[in-house]
N, C-alpha and C. Protein backbone atom coordinates (compact mmCIF):
# COMPACT_ATOMS: atom_id res chain seq x y z
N UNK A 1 -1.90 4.74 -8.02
CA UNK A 1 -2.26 6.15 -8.01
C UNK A 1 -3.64 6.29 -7.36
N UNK A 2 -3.73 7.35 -6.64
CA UNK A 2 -4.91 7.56 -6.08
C UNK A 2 -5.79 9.17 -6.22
N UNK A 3 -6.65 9.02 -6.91
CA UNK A 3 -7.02 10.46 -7.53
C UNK A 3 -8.30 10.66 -6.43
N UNK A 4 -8.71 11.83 -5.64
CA UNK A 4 -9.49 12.36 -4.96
C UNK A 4 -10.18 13.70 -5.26
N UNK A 5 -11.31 13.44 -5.85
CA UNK A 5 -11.90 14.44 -6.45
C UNK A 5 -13.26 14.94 -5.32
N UNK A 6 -11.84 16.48 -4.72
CA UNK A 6 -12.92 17.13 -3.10
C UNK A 6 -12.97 18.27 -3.71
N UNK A 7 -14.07 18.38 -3.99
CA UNK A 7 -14.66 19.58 -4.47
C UNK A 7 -14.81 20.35 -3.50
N UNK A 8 -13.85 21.48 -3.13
CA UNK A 8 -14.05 22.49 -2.26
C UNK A 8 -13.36 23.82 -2.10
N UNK A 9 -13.44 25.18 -2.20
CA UNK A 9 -13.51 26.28 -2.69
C UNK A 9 -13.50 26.25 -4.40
N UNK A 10 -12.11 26.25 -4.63
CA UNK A 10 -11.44 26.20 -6.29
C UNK A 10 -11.20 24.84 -6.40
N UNK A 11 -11.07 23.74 -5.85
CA UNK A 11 -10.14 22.75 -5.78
C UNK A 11 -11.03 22.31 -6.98
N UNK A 12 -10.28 21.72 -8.64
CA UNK A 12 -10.61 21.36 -9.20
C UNK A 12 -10.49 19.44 -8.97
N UNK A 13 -9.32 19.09 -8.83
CA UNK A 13 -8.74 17.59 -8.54
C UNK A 13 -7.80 17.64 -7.35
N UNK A 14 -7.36 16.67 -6.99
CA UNK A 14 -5.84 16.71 -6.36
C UNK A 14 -5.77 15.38 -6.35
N UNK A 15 -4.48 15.05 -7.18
CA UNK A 15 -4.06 13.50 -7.25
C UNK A 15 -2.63 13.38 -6.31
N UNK A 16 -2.64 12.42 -5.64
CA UNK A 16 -1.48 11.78 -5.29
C UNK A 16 -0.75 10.51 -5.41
N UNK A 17 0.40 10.78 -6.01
CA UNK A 17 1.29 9.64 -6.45
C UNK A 17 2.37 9.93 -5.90
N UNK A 18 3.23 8.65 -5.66
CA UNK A 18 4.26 8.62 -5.35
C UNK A 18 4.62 9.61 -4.16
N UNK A 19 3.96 9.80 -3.17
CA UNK A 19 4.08 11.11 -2.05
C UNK A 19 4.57 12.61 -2.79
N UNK A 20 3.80 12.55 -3.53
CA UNK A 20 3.94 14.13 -4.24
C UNK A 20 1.70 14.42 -4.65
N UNK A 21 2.20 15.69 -3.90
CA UNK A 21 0.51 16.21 -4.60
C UNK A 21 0.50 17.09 -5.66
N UNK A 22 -0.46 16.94 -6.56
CA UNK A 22 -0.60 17.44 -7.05
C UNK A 22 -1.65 18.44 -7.23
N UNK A 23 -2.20 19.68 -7.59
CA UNK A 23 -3.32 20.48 -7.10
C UNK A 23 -3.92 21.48 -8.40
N UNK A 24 -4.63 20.78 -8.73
CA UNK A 24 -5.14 21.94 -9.95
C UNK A 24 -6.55 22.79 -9.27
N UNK A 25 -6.05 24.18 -9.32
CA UNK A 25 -6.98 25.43 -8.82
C UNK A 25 -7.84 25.94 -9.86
N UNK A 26 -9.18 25.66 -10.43
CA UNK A 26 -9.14 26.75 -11.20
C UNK A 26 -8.80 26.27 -12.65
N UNK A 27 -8.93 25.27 -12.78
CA UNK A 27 -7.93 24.93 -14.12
C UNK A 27 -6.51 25.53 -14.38
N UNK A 28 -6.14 25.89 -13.56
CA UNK A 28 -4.67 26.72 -13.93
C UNK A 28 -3.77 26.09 -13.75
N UNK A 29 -2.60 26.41 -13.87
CA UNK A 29 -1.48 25.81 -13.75
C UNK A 29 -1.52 25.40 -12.08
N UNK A 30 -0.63 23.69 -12.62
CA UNK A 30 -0.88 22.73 -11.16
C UNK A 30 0.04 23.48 -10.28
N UNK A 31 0.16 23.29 -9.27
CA UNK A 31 1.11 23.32 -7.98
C UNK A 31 1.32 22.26 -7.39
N UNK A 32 2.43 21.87 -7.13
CA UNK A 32 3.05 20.60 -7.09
C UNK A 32 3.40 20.75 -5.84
N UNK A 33 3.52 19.63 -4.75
CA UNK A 33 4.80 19.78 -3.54
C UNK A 33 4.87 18.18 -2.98
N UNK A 34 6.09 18.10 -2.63
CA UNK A 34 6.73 16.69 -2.22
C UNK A 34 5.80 16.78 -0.55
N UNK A 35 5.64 15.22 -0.05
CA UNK A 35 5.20 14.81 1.03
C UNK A 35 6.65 14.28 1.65
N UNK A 36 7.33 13.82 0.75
CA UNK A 36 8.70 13.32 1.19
C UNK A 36 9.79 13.84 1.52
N UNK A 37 9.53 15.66 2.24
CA UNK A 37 10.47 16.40 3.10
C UNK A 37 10.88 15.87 4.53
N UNK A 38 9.56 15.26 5.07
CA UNK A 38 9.69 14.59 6.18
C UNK A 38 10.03 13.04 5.88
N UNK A 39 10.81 12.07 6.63
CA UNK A 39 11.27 11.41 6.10
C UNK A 39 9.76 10.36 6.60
N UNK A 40 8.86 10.08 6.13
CA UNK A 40 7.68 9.00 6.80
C UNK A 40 6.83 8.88 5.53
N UNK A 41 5.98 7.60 5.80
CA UNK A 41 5.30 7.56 4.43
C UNK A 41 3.93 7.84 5.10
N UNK A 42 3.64 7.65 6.71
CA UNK A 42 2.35 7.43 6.75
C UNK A 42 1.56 8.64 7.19
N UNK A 43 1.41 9.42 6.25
CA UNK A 43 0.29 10.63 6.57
C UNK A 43 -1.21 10.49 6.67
N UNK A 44 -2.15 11.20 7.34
CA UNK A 44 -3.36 10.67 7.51
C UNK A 44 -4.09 12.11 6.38
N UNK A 45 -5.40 11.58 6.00
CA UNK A 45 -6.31 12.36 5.30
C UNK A 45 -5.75 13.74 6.00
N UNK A 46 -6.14 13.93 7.08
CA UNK A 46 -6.20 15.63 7.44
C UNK A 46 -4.84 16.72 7.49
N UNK A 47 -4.03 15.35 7.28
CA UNK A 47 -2.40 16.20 7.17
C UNK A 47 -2.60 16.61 5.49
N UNK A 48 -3.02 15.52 4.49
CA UNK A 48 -2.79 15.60 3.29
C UNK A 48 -3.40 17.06 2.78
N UNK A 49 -5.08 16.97 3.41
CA UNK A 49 -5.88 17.99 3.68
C UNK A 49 -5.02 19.61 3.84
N UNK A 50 -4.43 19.44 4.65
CA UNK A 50 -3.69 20.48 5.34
C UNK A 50 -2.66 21.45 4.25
N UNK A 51 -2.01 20.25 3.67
CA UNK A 51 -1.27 20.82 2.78
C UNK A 51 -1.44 21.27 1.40
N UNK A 52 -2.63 20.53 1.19
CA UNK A 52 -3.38 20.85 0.17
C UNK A 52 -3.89 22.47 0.55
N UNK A 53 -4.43 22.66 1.56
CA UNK A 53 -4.88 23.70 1.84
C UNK A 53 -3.99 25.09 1.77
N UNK A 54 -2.90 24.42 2.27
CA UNK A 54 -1.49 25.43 2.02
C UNK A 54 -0.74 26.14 0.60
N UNK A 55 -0.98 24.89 0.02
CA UNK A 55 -0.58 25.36 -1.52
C UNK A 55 -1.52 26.41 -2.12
N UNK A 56 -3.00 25.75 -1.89
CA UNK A 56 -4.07 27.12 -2.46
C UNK A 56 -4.34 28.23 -1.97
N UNK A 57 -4.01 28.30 -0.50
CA UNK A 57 -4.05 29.59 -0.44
C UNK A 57 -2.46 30.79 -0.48
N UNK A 58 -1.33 29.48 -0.66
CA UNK A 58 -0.14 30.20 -1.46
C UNK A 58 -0.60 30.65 -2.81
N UNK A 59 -1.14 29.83 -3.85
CA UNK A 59 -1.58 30.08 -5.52
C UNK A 59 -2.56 31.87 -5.28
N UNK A 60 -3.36 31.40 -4.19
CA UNK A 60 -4.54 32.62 -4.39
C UNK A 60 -3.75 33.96 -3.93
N UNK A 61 -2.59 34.02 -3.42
CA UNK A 61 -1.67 34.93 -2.80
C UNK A 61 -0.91 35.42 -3.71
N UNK A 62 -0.51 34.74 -4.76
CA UNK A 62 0.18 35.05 -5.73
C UNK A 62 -0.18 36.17 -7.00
């Protein structure tokens, strides 16, 4: 497991295991999403980045 603690806007944590992220905003309820839609394991920081980025500003939309 690899836990990355990037402190940046809301981002409280974001751990990744098993090609799934996980994203706690805010302390609130996590938002979850698979890396394993595309069939590859090797993503770089700025893709992970990316999607991370996607989920929070889906949560803040909500």
């Amino acid at each position: 497991m690899t836990i990355l603690n990037y402190y940046y806007n809301n981002i409280m944590g974001i751990e990744i295991k098993n090609l799934r992220i996980k994203v706690n905003v805010n302390a609130q309820k996590e938002e979850e999403m698979s890396l394993v839609k595309e069939e590859r394991t090797n993503w770089t920081s700025h893709e992970i980045m990316a999607a991370v980025s996607k989920m929070i500003t889906n949560k803040k939309e909500r």
